[in-house]
Protein backbone atom coordinates (compact mmCIF):
# COMPACT_ATOMS: atom_id res chain seq x y z
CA UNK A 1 0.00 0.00 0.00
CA UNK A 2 1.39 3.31 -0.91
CA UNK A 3 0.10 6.74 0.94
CA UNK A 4 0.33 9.10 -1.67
CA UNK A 5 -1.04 9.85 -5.12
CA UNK A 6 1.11 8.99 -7.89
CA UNK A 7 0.32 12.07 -9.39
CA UNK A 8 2.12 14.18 -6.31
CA UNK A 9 5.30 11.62 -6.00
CA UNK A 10 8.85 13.17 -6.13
CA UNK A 11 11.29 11.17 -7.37
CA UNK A 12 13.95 10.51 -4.36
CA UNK A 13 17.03 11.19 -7.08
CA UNK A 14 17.59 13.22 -10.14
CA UNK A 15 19.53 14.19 -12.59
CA UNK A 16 17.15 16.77 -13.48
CA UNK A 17 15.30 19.83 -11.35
CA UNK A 18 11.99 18.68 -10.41
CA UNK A 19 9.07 21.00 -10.68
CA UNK A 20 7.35 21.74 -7.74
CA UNK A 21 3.61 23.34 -6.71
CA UNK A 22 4.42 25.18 -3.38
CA UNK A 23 1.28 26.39 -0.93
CA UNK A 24 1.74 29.75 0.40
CA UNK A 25 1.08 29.88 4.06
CA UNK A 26 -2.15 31.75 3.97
CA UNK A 27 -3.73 28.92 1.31
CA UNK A 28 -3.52 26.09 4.03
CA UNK A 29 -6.18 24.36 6.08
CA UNK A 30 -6.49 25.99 9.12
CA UNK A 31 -6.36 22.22 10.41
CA UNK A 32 -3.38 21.61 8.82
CA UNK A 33 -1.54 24.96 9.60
CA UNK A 34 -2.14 24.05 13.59
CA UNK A 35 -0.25 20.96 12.91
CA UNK A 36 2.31 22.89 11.27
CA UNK A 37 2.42 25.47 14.44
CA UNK A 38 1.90 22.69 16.89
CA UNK A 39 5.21 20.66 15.26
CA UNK A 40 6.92 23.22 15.64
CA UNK A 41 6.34 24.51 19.20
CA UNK A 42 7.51 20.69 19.83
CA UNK A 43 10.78 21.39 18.42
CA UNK A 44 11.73 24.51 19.85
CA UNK A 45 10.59 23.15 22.90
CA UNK A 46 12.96 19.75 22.74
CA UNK A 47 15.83 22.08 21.77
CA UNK A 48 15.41 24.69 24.55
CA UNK A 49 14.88 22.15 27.60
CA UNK A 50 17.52 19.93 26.61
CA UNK A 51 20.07 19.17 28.38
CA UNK A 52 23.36 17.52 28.70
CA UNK A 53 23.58 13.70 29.46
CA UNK A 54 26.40 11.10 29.66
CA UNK A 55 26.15 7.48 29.37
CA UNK A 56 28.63 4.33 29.13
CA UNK A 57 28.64 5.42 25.71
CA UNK A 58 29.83 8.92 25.70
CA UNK A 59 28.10 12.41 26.00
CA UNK A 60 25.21 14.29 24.36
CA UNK A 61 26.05 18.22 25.15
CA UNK A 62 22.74 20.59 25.01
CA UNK A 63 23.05 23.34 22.39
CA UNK A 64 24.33 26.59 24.60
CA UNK A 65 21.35 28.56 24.38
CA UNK A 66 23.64 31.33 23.19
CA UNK A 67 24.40 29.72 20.26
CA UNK A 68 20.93 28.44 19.32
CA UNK A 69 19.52 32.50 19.25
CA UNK A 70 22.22 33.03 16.89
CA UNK A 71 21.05 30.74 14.57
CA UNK A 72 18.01 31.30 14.58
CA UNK A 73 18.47 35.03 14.19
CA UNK A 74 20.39 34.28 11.67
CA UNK A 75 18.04 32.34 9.64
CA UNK A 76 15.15 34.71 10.31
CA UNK A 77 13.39 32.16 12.07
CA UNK A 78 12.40 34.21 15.47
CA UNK A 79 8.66 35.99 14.91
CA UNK A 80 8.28 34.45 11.26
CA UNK A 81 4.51 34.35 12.28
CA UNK A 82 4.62 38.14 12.92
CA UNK A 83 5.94 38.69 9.45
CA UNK A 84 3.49 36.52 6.84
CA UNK A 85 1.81 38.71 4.81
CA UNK A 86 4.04 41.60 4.95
């Protein structure tokens, strides 16, 4: 069983550039666009609680929160919700 349409399949390699039909923010479901927001939130929130952990196996250090607003300022990605439509 496959869960898309063949018709809106990307091919997973090519040689070529494949065309592709992009949704503008504003022309999603609102259902759709909370699952967006609420993925999101998720994310931020994984990546801003973390913290460091050691094991047997080594260590797993937190991103320094320092370094994460950087990034994210960098990118543009702070208040993006702010700015849609602008």
């Amino acid at each position: 069983m496959v869960s898309t349409n063949p018709n809106v399949r990307k091919p997973r390699v090519s040689e070529v550039p494949v065309p592709l039909e992009v949704l503008v923010n504003e022309s999603m479901t609102p259902l759709f666009a909370a699952t967006a927001g609420a993925t999101e939130e998720a994310i931020y929130s994984a990546i801003f609680k973390a913290t460091t952990i050691s094991s047997s196996r080594g260590e797993l250090r937190a991103i320094p929160l320092k370094d994460l607003m950087s990034v994210l300022e960098k990118y543009q990605s702070l208040n993006w919700d702010q700015t849609i439509g602008k």
